[in-house]
Protein backbone atom coordinates (compact mmCIF):
# COMPACT_ATOMS: atom_id res chain seq x y z
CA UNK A 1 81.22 82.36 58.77
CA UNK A 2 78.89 85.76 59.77
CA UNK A 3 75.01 85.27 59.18
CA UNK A 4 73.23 87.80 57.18
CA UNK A 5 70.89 89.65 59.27
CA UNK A 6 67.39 87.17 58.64
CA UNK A 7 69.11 83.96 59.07
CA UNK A 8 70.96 85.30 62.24
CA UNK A 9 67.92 85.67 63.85
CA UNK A 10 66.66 82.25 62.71
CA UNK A 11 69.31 80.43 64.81
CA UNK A 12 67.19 79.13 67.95
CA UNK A 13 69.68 80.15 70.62
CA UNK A 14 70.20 83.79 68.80
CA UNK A 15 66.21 84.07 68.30
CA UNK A 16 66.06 83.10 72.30
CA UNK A 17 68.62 85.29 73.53
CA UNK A 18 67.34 88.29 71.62
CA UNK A 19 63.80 87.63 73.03
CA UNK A 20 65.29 87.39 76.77
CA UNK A 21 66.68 91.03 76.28
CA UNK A 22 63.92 92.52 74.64
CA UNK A 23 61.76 91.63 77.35
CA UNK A 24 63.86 93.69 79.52
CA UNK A 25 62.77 96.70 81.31
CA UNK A 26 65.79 97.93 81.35
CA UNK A 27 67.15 97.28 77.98
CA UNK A 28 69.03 99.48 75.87
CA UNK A 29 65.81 98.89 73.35
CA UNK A 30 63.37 100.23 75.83
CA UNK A 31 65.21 102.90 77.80
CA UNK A 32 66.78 104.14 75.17
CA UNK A 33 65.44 103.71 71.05
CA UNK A 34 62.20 103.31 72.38
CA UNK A 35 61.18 106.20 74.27
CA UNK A 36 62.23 108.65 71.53
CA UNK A 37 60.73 106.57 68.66
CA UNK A 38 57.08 107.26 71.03
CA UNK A 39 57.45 110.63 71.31
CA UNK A 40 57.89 111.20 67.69
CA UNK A 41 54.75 108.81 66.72
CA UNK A 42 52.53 110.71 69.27
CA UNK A 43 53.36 113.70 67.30
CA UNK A 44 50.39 113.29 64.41
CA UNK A 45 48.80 110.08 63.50
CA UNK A 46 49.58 107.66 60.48
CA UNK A 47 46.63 106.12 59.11
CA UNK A 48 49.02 103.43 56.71
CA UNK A 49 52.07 102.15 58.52
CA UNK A 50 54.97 100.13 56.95
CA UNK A 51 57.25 98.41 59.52
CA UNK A 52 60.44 97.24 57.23
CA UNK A 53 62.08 94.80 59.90
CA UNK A 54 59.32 94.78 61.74
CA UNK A 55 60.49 91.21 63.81
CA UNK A 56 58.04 90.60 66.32
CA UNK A 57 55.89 93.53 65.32
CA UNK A 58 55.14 93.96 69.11
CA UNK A 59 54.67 97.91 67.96
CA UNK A 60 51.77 96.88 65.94
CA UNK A 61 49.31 97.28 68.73
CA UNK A 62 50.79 100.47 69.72
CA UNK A 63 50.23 102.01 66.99
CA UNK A 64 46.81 100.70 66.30
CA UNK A 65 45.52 102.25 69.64
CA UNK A 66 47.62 105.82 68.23
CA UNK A 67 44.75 105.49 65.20
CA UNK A 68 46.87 103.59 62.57
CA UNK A 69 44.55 101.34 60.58
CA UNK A 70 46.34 99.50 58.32
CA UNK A 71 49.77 98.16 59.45
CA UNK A 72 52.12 95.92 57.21
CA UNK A 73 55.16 94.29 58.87
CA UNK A 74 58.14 92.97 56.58
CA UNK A 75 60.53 90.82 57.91
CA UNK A 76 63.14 88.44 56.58
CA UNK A 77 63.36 86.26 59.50
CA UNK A 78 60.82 83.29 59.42
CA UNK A 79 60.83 83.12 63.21
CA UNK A 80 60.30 86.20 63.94
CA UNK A 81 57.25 86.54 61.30
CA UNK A 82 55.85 83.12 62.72
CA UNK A 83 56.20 84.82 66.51
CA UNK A 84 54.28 88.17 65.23
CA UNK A 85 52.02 86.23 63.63
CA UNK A 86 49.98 85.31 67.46
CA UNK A 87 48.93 89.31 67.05
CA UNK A 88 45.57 88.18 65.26
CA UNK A 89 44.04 91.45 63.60
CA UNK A 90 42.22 92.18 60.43
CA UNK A 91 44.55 95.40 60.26
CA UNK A 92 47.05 93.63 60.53
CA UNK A 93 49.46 92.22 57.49
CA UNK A 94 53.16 90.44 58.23
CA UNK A 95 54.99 89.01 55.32
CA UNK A 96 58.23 87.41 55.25
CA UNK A 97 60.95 89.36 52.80
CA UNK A 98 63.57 91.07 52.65
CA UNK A 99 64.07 94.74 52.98
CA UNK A 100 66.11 95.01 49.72
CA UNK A 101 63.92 93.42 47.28
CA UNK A 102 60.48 93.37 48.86
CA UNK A 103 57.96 95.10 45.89
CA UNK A 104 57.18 98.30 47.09
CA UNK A 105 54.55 100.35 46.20
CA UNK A 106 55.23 102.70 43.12
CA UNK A 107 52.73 104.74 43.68
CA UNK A 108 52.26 107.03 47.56
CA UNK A 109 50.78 104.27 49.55
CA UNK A 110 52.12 104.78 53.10
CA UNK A 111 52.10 107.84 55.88
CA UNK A 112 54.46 106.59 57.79
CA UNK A 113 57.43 104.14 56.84
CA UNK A 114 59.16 102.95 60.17
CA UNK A 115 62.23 100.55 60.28
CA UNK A 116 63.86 99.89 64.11
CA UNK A 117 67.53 98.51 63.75
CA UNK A 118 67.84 96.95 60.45
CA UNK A 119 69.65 99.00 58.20
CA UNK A 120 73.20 98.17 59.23
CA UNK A 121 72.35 94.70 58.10
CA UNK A 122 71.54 96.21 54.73
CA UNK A 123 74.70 96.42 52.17
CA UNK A 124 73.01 99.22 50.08
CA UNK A 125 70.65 101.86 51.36
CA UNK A 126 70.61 104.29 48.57
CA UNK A 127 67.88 101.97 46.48
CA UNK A 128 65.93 101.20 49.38
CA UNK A 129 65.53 104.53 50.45
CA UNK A 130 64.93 105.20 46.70
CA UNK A 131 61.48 102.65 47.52
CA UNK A 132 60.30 103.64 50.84
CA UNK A 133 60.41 108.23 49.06
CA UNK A 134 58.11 106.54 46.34
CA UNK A 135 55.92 104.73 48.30
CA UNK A 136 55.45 107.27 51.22
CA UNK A 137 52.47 109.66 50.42
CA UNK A 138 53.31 113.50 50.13
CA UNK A 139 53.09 114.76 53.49
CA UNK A 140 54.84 111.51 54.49
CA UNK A 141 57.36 110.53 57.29
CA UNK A 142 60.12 108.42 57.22
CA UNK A 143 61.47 107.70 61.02
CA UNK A 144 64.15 104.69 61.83
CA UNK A 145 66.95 103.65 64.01
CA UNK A 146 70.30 101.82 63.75
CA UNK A 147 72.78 101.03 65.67
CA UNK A 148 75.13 104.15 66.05
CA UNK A 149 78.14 104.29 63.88
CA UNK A 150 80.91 104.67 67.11
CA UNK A 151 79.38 100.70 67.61
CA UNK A 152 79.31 99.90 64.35
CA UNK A 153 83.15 101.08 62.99
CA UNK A 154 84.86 99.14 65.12
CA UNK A 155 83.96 96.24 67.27
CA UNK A 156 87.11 95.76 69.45
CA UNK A 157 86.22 97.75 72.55
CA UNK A 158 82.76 95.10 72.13
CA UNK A 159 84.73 91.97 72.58
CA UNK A 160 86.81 93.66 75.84
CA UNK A 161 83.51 93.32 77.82
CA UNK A 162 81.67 94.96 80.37
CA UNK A 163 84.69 96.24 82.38
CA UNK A 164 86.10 98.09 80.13
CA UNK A 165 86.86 101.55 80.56
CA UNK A 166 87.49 103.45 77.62
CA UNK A 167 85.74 102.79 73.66
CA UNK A 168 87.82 102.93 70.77
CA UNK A 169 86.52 104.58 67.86
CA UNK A 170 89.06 103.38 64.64
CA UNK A 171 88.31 102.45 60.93
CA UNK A 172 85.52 105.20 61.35
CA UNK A 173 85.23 106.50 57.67
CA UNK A 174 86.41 102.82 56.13
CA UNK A 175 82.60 102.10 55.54
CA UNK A 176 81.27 98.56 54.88
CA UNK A 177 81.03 94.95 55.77
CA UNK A 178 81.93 94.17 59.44
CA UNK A 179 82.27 90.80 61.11
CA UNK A 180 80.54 90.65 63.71
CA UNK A 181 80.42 88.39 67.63
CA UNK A 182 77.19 88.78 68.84
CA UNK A 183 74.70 86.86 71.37
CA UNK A 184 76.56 83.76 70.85
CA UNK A 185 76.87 84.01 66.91
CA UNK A 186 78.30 85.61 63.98
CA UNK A 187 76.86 88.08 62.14
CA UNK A 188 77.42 90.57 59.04
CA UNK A 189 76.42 93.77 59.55
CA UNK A 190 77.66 97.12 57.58
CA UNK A 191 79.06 100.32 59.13
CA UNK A 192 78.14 103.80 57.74
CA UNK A 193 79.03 107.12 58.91
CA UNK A 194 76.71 109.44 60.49
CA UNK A 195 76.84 111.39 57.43
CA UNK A 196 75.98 108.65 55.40
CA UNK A 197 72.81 107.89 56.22
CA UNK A 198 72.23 112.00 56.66
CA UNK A 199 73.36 112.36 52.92
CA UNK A 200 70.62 109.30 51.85
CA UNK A 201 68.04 110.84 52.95
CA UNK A 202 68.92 114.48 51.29
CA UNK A 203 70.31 112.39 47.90
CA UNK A 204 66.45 110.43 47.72
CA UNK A 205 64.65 113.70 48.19
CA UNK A 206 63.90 113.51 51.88
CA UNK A 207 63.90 116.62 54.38
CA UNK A 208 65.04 115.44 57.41
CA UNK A 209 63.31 116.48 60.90
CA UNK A 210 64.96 115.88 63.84
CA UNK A 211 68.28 113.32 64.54
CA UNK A 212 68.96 111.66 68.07
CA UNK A 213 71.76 110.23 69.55
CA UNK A 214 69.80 108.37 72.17
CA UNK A 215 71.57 110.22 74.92
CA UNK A 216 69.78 108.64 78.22
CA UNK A 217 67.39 110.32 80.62
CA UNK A 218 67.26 109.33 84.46
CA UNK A 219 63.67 109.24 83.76
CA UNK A 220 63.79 106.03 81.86
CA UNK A 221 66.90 104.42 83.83
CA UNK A 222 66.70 104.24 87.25
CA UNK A 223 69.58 102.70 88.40
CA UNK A 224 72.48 104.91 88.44
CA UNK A 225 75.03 102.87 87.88
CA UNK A 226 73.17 101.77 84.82
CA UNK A 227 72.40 105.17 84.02
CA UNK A 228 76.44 106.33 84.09
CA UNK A 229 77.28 103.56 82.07
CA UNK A 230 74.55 104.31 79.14
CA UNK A 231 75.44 107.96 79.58
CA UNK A 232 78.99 107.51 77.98
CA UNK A 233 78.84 106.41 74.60
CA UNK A 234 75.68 106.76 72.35
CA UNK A 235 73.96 103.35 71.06
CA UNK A 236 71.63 104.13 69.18
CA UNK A 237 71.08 106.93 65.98
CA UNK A 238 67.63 107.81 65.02
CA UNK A 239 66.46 110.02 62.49
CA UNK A 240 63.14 111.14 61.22
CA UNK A 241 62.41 112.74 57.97
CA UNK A 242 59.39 113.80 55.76
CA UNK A 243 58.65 113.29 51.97
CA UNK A 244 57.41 116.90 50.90
């Protein structure tokens, strides 16, 4: 039976093997959702920060040192709350809840709401993006990743391993639930169309900025093998957008 998103990340050997590859130079995380999530955080500073799926919050610092002063990290997974919890600041907050029915603020509290591959662990994203447009500020941006929706439609080409040499694409516009093998587990996570998360924005009153397909730079992957291999499928969609 497939794991809802928090309790995934609660099994020990899951929570392990996820910490292994985050600590990777050369993960897909850093190389790849990172660098363009940095470049559009430099871009003006957020005073009020709201990580949703914030996990180990280990962009808390970061951001701190950008000239955030108030940074609150949500996460539904206890482990990952108790590991983000050894980053000991007063302007720092980390509560454990889930995305979905965490009380937001109803008034404009936050500049910035951030959320780095969560959504496609979130059934409905209409209401929550409903929450973070009221409790942005006007003037506010909304910026966050997921796992791109070529991944997420269809995990066959997944399961063939690292030798394969082609990526099916199938049951692209059959949104929803999807069963997914991952780092040893099971896990339920929901596929949405490009599109989809375009038109949630533009349905919740956002204007959205700027959309990446995390297409890799030899700049951030060295090895070139590595670098031919991340160059033929995108992983990662980001997209930031900005409460008028």
């Amino acid at each position: 039976m497939s794991e809802t998103g928090a309790l995934f990340y609660d099994n020990p050997e899951v929570f392990n093997i996820y910490q292994e590859r985050r600590e990777q130079n050369s993960s897909a995380n850093q190389t790849l959702e990172w660098p363009i999530i940095q470049e559009w955080l430099t871009q003006r500073s957020y005073p009020q920060v709201l990580d949703l799926g914030c996990g180990d919050a280990t962009i808390a610092p970061w951001l701190l040192k950008q000239g955030t002063q108030y940074y609150q990290g949500i996460d539904g997974s206890a482990r990952m709350i108790e590991l983000a919890s050894t980053l000991h600041s007063p302007q720092i907050r980390l509560q454990q809840g889930y995305i979905e029915n965490w009380e937001y603020p109803e008034t404009g509290t936050f500049d910035l709401v951030l959320s780095r591959l969560a959504f496609h662990y979130i059934e409905d994203i209409q209401p929550v993006f409903q929450k973070i447009f009221q409790a942005l500020k006007p003037g506010g941006d909304f910026v966050f990743s997921v796992e791109h929706p070529v991944i997420t439609s269809n995990q066959l080409s997944m399961k063939q391993g690292a030798n394969r040499q082609d990526w099916v694409v199938d049951r692209y516009f059959q949104t929803g639930k999807r069963n997914v093998s991952w780092m040893g587990g099971q896990v339920l996570k929901y596929h949405r169309t490009v599109e989809d998360y375009y038109q949630s924005l533009k349905n919740n009153g956002f204007v959205v900025q700027d959309l990446r397909e995390s297409c890799p730079k030899a700049t951030h992957i060295k090895d070139k093998k590595l670098f031919e291999k991340r160059s033929r499928i995108p992983l990662f969609l980001l997209l930031s957008a900005h409460k008028p």
